[in-house]
N, C-alpha and C. Protein backbone atom coordinates (compact mmCIF):
# COMPACT_ATOMS: atom_id res chain seq x y z
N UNK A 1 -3.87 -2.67 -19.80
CA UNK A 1 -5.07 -1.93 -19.41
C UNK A 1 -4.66 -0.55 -18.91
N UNK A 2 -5.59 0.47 -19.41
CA UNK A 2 -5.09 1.95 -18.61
C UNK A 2 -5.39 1.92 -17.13
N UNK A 3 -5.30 2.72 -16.75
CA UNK A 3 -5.65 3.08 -14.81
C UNK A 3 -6.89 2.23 -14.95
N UNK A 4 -6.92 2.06 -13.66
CA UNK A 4 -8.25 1.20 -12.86
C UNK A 4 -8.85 2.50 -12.17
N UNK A 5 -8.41 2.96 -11.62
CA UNK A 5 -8.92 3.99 -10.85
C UNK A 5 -8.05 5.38 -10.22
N UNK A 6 -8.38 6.45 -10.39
CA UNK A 6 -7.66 7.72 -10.00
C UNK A 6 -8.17 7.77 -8.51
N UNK A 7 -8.48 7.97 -7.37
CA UNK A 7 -8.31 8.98 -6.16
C UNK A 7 -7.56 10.50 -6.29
N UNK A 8 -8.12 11.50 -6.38
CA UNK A 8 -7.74 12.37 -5.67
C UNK A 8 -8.62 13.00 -4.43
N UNK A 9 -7.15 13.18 -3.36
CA UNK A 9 -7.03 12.43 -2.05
C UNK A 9 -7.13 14.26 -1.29
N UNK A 10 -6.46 15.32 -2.79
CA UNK A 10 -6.51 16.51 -1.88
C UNK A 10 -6.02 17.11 -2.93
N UNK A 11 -5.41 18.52 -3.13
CA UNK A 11 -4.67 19.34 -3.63
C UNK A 11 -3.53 19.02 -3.99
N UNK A 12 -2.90 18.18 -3.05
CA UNK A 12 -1.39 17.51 -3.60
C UNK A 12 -0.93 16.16 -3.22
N UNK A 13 -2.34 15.78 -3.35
CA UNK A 13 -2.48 14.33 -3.11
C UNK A 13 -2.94 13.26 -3.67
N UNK A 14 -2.17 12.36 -4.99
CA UNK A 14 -3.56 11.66 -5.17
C UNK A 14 -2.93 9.75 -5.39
N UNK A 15 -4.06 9.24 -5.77
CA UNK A 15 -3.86 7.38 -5.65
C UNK A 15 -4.42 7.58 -7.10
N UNK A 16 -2.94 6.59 -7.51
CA UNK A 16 -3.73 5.64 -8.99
C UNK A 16 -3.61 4.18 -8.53
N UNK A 17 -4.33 3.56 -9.36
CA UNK A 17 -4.56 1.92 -9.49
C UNK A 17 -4.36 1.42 -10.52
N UNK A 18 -3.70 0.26 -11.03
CA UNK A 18 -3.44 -0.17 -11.83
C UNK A 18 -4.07 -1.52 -12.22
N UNK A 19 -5.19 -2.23 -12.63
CA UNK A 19 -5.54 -3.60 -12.82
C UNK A 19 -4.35 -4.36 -13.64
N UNK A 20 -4.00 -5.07 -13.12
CA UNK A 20 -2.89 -5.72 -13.99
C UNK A 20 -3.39 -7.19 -14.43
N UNK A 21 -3.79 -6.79 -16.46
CA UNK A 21 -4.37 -7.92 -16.77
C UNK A 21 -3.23 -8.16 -17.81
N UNK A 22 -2.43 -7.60 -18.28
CA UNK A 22 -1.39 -7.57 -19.32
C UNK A 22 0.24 -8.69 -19.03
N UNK A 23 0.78 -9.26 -20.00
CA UNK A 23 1.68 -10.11 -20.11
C UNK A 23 2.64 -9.16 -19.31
N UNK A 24 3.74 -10.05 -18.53
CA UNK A 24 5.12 -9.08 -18.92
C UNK A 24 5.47 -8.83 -19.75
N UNK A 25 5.52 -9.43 -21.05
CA UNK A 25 6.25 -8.55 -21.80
C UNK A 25 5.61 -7.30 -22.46
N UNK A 26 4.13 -7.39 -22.33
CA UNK A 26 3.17 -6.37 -22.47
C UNK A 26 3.94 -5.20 -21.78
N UNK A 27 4.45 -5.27 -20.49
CA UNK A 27 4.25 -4.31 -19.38
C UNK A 27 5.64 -4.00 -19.67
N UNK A 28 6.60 -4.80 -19.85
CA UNK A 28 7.98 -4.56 -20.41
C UNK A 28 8.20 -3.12 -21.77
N UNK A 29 7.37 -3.38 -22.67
CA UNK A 29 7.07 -2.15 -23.56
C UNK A 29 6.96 -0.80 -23.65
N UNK A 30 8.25 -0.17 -24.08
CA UNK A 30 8.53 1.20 -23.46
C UNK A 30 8.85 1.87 -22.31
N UNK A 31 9.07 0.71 -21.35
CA UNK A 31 9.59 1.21 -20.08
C UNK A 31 11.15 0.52 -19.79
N UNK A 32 11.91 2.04 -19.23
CA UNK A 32 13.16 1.46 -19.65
C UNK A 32 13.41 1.85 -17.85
N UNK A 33 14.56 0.86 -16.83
CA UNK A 33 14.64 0.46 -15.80
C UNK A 33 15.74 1.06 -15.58
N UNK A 34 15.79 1.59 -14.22
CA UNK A 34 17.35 1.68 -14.03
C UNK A 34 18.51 0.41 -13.62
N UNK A 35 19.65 0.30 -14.02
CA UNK A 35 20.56 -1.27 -13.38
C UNK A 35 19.82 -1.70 -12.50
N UNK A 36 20.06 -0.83 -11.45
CA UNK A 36 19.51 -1.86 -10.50
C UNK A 36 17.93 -2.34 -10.35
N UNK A 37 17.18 -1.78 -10.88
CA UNK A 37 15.67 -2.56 -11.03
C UNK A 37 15.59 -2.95 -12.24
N UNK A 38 16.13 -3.51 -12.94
CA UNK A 38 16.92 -4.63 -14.00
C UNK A 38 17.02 -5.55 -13.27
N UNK A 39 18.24 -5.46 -12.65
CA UNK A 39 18.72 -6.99 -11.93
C UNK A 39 17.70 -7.15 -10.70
N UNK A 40 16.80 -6.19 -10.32
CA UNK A 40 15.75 -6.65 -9.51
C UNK A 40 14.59 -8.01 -10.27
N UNK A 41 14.11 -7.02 -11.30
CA UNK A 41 13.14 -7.78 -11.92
C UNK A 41 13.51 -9.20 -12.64
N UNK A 42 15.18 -9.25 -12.64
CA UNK A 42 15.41 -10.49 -13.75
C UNK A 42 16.15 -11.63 -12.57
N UNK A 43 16.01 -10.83 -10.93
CA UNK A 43 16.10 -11.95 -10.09
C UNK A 43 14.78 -12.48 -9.60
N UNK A 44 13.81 -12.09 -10.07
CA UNK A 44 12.09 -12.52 -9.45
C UNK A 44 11.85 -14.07 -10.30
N UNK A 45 11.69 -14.74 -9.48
CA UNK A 45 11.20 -15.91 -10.21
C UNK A 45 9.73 -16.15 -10.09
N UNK A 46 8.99 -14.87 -9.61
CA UNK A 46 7.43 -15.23 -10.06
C UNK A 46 7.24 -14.37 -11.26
N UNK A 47 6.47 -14.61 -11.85
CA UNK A 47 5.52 -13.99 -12.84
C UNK A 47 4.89 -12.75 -12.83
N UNK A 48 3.97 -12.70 -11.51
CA UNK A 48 2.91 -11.94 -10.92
C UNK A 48 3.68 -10.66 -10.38
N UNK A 49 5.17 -11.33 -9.89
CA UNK A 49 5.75 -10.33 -9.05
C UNK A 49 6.35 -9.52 -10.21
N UNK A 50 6.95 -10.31 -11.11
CA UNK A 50 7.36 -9.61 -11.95
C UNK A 50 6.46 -8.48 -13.10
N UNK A 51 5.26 -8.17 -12.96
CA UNK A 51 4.10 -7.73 -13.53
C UNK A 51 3.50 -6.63 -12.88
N UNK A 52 3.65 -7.39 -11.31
CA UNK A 52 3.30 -6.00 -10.60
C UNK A 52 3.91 -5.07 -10.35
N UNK A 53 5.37 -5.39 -10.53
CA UNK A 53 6.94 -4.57 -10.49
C UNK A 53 6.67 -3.30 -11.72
N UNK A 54 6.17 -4.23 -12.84
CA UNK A 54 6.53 -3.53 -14.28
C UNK A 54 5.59 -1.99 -14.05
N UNK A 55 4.32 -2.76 -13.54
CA UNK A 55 2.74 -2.15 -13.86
C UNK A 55 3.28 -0.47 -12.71
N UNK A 56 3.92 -0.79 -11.99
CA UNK A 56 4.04 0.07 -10.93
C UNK A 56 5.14 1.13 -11.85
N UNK A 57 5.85 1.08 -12.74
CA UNK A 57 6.70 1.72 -13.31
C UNK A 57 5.50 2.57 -14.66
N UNK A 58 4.27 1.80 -15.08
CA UNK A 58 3.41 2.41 -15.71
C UNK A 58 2.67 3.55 -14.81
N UNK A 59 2.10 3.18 -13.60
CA UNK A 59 1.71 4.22 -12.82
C UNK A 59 2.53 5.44 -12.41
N UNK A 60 3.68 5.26 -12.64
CA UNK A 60 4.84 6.31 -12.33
C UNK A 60 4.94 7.20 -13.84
N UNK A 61 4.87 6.54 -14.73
CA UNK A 61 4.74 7.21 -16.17
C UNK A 61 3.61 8.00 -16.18
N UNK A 62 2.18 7.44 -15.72
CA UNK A 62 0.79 7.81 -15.88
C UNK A 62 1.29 9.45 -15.34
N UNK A 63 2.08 9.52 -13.99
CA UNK A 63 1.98 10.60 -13.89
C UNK A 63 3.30 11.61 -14.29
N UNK A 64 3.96 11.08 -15.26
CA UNK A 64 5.34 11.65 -16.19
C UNK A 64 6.47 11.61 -15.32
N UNK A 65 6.81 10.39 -14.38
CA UNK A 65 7.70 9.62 -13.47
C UNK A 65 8.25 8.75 -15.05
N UNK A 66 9.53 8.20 -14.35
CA UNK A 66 10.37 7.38 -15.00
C UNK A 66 10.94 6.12 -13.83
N UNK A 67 11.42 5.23 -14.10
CA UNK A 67 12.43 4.51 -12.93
C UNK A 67 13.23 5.42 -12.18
N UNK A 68 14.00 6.03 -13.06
CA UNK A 68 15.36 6.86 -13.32
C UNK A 68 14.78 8.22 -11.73
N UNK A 69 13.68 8.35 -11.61
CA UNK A 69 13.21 9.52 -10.82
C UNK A 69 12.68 8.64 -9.44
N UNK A 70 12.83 7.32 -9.41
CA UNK A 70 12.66 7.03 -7.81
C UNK A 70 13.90 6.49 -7.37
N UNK A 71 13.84 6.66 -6.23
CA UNK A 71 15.59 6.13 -5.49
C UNK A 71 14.64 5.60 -4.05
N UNK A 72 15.54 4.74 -3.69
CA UNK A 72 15.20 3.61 -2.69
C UNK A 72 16.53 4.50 -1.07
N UNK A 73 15.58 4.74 -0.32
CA UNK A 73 16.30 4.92 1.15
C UNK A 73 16.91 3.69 1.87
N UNK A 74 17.91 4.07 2.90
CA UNK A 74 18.61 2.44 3.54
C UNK A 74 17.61 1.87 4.45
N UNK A 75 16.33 2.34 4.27
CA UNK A 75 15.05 1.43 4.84
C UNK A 75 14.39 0.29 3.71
N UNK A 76 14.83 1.12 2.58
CA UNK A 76 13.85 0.24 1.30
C UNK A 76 12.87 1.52 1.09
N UNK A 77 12.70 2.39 1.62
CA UNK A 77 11.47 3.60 1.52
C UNK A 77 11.62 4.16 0.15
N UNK A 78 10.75 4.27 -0.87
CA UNK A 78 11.03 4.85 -1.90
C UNK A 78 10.93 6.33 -1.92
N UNK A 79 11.36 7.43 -2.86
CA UNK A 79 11.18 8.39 -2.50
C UNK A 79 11.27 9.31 -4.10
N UNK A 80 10.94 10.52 -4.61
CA UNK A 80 10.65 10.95 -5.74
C UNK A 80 12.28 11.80 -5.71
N UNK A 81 12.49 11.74 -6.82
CA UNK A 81 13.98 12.94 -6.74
C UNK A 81 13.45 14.24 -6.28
N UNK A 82 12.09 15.03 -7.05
CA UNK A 82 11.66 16.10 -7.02
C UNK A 82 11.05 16.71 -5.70
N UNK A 83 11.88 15.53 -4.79
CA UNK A 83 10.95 16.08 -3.50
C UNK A 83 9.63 15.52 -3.06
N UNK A 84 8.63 15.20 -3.64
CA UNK A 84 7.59 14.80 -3.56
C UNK A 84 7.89 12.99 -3.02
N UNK A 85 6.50 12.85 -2.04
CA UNK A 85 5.98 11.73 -1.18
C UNK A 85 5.35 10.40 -2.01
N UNK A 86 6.01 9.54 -2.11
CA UNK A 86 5.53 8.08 -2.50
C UNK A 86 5.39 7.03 -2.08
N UNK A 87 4.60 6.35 -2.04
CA UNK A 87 4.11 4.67 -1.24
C UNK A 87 3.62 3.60 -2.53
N UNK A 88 4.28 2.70 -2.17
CA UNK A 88 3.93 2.03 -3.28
C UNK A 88 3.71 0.55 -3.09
N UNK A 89 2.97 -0.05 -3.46
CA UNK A 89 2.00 -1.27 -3.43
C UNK A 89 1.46 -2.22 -4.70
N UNK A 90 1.98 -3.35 -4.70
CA UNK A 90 0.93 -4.48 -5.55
C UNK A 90 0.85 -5.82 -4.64
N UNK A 91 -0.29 -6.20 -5.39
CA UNK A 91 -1.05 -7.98 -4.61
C UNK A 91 -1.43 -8.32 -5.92
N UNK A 92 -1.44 -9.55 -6.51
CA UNK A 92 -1.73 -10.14 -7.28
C UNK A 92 -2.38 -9.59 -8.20
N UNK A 93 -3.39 -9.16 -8.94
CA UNK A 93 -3.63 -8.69 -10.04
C UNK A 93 -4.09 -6.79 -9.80
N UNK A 94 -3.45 -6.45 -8.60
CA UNK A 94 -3.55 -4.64 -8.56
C UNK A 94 -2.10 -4.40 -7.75
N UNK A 95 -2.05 -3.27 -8.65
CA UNK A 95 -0.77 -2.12 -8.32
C UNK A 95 -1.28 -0.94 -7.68
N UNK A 96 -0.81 -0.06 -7.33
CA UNK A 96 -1.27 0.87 -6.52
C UNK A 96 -0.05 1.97 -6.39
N UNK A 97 -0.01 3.31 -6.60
CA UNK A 97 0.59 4.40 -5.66
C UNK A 97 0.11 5.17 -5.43
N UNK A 98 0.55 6.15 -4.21
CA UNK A 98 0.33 7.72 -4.01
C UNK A 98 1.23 8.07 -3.86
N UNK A 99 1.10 9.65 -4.13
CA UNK A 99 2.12 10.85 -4.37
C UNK A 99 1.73 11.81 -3.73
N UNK A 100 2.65 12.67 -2.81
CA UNK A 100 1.55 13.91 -2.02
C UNK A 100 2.98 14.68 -2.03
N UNK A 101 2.92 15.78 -1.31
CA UNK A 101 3.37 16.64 -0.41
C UNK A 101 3.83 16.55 0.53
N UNK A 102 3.11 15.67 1.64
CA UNK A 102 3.41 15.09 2.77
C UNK A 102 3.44 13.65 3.25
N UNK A 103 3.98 13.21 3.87
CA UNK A 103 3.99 12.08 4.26
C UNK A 103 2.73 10.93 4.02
N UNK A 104 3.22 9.88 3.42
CA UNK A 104 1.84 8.96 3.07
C UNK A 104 2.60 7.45 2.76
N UNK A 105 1.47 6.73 2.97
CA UNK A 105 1.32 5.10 3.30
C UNK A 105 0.17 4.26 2.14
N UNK A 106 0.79 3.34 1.18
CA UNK A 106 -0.29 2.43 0.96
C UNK A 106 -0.42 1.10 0.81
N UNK A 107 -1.27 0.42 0.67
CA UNK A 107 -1.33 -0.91 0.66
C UNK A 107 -2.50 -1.48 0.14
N UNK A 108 -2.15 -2.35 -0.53
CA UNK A 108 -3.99 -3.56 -1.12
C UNK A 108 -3.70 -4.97 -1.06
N UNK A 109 -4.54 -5.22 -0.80
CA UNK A 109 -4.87 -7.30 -0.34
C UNK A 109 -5.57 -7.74 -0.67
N UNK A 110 -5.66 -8.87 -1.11
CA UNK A 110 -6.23 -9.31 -1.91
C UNK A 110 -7.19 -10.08 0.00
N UNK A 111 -8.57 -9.93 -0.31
CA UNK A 111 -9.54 -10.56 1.01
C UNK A 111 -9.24 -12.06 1.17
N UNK A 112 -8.91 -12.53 2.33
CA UNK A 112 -8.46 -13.79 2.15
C UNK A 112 -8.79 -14.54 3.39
N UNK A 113 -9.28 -15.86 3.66
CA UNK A 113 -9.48 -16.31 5.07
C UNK A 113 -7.96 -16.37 5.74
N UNK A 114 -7.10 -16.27 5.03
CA UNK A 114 -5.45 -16.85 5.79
C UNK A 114 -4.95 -15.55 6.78
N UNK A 115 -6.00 -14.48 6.50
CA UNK A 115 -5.87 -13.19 7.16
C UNK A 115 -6.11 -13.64 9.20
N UNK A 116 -7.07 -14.21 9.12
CA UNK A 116 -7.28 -15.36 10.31
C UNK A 116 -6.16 -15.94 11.04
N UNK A 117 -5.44 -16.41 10.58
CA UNK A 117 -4.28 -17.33 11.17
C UNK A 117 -3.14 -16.07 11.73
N UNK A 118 -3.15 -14.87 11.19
CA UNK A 118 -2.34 -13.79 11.11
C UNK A 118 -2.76 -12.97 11.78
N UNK A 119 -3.87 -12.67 12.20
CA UNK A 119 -4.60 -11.60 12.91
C UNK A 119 -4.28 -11.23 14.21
N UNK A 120 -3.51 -12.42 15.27
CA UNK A 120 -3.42 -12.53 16.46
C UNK A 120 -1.81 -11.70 16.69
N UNK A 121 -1.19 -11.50 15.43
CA UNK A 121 0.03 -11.09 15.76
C UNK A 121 0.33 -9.63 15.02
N UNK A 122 -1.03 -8.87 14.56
CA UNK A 122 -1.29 -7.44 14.44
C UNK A 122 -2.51 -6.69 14.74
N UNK A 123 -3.42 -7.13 15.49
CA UNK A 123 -4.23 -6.52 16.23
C UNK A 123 -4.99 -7.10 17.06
N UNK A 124 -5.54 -6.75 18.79
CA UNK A 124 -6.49 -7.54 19.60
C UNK A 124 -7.34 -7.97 19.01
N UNK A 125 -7.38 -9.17 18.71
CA UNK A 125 -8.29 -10.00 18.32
C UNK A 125 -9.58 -10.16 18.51
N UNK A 126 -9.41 -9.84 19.87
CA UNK A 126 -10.89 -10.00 20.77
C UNK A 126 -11.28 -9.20 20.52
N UNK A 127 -11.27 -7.93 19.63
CA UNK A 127 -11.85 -7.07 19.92
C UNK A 127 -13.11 -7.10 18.69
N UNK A 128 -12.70 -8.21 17.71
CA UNK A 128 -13.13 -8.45 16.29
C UNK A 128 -14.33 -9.95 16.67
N UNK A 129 -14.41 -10.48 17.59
CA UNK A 129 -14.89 -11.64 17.95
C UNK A 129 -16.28 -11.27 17.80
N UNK A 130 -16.79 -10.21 18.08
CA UNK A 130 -18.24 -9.99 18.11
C UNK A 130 -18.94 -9.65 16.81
N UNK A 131 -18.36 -9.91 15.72
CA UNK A 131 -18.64 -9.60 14.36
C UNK A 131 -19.04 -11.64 13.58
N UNK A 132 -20.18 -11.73 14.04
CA UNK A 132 -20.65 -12.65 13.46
C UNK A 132 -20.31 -13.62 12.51
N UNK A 133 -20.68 -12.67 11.05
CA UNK A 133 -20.50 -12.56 9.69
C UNK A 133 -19.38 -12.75 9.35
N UNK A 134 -18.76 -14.16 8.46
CA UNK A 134 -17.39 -14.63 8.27
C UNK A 134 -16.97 -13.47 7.46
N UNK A 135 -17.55 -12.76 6.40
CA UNK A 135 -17.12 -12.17 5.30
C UNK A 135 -17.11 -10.69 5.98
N UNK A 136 -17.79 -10.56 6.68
CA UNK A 136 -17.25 -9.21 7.22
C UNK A 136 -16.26 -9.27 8.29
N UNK A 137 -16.03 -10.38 9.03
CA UNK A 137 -14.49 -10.55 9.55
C UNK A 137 -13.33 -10.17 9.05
N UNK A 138 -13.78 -10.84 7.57
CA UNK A 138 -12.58 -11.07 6.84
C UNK A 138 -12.30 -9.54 6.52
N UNK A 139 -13.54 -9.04 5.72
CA UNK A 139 -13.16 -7.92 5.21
C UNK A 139 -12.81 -6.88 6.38
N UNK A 140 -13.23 -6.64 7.81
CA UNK A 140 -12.83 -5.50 8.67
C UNK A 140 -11.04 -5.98 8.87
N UNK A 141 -10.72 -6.97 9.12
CA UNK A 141 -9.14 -7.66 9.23
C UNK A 141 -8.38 -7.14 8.46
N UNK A 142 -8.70 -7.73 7.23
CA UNK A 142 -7.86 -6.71 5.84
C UNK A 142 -7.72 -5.59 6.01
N UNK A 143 -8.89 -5.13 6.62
CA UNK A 143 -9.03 -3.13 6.40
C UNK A 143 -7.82 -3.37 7.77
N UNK A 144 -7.76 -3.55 8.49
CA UNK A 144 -6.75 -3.45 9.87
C UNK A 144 -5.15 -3.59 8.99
N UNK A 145 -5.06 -4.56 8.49
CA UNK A 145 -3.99 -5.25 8.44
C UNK A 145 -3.45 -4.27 7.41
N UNK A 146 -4.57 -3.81 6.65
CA UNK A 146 -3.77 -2.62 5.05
C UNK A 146 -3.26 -1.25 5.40
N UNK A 147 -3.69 -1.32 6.58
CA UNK A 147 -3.70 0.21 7.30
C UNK A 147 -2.51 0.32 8.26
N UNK A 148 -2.42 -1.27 8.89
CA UNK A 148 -1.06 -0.91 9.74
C UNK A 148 -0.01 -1.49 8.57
N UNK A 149 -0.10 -1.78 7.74
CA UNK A 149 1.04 -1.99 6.55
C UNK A 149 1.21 -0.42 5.97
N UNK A 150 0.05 0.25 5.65
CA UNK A 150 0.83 1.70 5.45
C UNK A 150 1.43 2.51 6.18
N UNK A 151 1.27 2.43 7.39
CA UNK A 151 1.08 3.35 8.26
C UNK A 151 2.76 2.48 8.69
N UNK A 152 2.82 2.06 8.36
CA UNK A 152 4.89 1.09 8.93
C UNK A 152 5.15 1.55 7.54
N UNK A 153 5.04 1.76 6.78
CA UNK A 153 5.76 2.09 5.13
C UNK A 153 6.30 3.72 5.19
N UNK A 154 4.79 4.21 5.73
CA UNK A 154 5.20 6.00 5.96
C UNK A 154 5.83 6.56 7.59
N UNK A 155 5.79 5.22 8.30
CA UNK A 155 6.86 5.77 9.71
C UNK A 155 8.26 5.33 9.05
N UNK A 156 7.96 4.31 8.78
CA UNK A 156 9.41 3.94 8.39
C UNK A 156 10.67 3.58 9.46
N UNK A 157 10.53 2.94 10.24
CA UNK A 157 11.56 3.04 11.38
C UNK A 157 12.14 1.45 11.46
N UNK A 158 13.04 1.12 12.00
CA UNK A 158 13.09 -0.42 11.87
C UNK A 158 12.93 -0.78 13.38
N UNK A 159 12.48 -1.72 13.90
CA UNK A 159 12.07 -2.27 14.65
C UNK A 159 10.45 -2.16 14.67
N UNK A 160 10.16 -1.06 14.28
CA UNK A 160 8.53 -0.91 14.65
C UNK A 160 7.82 -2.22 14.46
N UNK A 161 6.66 -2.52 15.42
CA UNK A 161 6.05 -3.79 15.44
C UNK A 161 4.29 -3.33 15.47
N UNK A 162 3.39 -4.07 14.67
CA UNK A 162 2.17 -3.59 14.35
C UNK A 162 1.29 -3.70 15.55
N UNK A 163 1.61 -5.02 16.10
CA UNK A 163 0.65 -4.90 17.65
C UNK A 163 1.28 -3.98 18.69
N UNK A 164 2.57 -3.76 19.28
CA UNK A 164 2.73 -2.91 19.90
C UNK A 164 2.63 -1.32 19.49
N UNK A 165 3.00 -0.87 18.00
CA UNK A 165 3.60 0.55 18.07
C UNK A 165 2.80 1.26 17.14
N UNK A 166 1.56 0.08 16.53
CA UNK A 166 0.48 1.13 15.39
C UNK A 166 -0.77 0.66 16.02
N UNK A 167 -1.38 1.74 16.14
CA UNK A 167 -2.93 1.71 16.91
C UNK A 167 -3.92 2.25 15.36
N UNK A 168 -4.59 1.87 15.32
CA UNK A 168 -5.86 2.09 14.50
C UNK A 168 -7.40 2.48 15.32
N UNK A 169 -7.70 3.40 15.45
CA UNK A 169 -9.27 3.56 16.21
C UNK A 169 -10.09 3.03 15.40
N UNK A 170 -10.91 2.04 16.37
CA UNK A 170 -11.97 0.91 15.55
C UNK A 170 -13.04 1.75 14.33
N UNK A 171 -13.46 1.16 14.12
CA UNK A 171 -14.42 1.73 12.78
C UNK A 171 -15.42 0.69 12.19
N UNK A 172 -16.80 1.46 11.80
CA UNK A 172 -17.75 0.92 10.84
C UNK A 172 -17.13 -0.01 9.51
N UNK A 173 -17.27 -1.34 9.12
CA UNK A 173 -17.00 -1.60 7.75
C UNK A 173 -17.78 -0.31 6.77
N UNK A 174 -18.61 0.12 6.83
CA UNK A 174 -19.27 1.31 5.99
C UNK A 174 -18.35 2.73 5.94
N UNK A 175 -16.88 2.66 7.13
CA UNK A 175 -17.12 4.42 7.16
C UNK A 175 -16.02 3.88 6.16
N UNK A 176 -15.69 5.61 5.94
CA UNK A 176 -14.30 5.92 4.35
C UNK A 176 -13.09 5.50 4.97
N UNK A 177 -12.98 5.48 6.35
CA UNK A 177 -11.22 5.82 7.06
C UNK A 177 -11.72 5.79 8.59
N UNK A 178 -10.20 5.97 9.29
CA UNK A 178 -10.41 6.23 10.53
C UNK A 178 -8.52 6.93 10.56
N UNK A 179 -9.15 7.17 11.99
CA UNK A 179 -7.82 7.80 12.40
C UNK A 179 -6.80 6.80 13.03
N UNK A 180 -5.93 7.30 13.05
CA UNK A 180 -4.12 6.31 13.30
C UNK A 180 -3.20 6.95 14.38
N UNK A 181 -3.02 6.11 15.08
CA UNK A 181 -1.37 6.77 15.40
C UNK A 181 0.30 5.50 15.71
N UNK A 182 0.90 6.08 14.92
CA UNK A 182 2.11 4.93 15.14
C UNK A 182 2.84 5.59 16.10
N UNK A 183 3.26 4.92 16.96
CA UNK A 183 3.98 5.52 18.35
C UNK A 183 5.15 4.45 18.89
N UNK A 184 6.75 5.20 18.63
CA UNK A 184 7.64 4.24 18.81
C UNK A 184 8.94 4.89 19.18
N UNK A 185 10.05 4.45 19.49
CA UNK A 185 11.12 4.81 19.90
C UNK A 185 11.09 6.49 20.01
N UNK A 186 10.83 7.15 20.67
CA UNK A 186 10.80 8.98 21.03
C UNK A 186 9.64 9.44 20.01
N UNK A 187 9.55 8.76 18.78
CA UNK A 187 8.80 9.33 17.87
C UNK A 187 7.23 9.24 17.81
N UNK A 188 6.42 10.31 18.01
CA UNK A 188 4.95 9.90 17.42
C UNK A 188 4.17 10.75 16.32
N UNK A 189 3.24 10.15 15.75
CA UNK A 189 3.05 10.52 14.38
C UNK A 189 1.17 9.87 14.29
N UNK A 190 0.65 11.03 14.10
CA UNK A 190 -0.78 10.94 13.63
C UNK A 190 -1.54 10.68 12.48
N UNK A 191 -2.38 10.01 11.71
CA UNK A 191 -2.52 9.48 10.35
C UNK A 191 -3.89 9.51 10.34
N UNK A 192 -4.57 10.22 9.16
CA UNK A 192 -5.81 9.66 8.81
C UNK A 192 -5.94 8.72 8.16
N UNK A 193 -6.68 7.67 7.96
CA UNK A 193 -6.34 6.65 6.67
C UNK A 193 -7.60 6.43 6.07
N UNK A 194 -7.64 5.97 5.28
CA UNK A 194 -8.72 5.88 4.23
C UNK A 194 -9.05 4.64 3.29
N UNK A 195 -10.34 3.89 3.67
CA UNK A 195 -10.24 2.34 2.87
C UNK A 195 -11.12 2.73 1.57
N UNK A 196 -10.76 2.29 0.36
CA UNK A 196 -12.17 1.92 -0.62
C UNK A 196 -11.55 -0.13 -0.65
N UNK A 197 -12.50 -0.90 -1.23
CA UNK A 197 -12.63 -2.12 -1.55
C UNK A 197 -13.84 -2.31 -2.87
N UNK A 198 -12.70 -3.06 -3.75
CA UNK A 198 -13.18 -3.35 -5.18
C UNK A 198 -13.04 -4.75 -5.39
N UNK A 199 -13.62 -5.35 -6.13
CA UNK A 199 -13.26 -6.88 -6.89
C UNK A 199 -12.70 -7.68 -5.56
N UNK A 200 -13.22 -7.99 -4.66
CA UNK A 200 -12.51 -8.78 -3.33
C UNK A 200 -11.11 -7.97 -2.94
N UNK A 201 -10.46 -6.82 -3.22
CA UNK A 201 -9.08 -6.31 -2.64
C UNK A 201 -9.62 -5.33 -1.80
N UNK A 202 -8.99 -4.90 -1.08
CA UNK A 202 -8.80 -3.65 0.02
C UNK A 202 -7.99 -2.82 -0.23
N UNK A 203 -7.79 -1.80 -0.38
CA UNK A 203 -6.97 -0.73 -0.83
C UNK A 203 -6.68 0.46 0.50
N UNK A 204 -5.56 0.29 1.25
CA UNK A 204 -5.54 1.48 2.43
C UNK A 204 -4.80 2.53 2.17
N UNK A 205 -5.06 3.93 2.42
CA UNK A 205 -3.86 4.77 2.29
C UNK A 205 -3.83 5.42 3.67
N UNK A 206 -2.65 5.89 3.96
CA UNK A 206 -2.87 6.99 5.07
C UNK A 206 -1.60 8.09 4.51
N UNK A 207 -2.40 9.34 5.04
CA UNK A 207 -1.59 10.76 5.10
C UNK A 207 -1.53 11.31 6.70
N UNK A 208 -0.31 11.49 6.70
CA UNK A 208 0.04 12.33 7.87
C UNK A 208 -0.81 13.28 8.21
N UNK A 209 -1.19 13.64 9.73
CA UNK A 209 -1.99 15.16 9.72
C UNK A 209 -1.26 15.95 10.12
């Protein structure tokens, strides 16, 4: 399938999406890997993982990227040779990146009740208790949980922990985003972030301000 969806996010900023309905070996076709994301993809013993791996090397093409042009930091942080900002993301049948200028974060989830059992160990809980509506639980949680997953992708630090060191200011399920700040060892760092939600997934990005 071509793109699912473009975002542009700004001037030197933008999100593609990838629906991933295609075989691996579909996704295998014309995309050639560097060694080491070779022996990445041919140590995956899922399917899905292996698909969303591929699909993410199509979104890198979409925008005239190769394997050969991302390199991995001693965090795991990916990064463009040319200088330019990347975050990168798949969940079961969507892939996801952005590319900017400046610093940026993304993430998508698939909406799930198991978000529940998890909630207590990345954001006050209580603070979500007064929201009735199971399905809008679910869905404001996700939006929490996609946002402090980007927002740890584009600090990048190791130790950072989501309930202590990433704050999210509460928000409408209706608004576009809210504002961020991850705050940790000497370092602090401000984030706008930004939700859309399609087909049951959540999709978060954040850019540095």
């Amino acid at each position: 399938m071509p793109l699912y969806k473009t975002i542009t996010v700004g001037p030197t900023t933008e999100v593609l999406v990838w629906k991933i309905t295609e075989s691996f070996e579909d996704l295998v076709d014309d995309i050639v890997l560097t060694p080491h994301c070779q022996s990445r993809v041919d140590g995956m013993k899922s399917d899905l993982h292996k698909r969303g791996f591929m699909s993410v090397r199509h979104l890198l093409k979409a925008k005239g990227y190769t394997d050969f042009d991302l390199i991995y930091d001693q965090n795991g942080k990916p990064h463009l040779k040319d200088g330019k900002k990347i975050s990168i993301t798949h969940s079961y049948t969507f892939s996801a990146i952005i590319i900017s200028d400046i610093e940026v974060g993304i993430d998508i989830e698939k909406q799930r009740d198991k978000i529940l059992k998890i909630a207590h160990k990345f954001t006050p809980i209580e603070e979500y208790r007064t929201i009735a509506n199971h399905d809008a639980l679910i869905r404001k949680l996700t939006m929490v949980w996609g946002a402090k997953e980007s927002l740890y992708k584009s600090f990048s630090t190791p130790g950072v922990r989501f309930l202590e060191h990433i704050y999210v200011e509460d928000f409408r399920l209706d608004d576009a985003g809210s504002e961020a700040t991850v705050s940790a060892y000497n370092k602090t760092e401000q984030y706008q972030v930004f939700f859309s939600e399609f087909e049951e997934f959540t999709l978060v990005y954040a850019i540095i301000e």
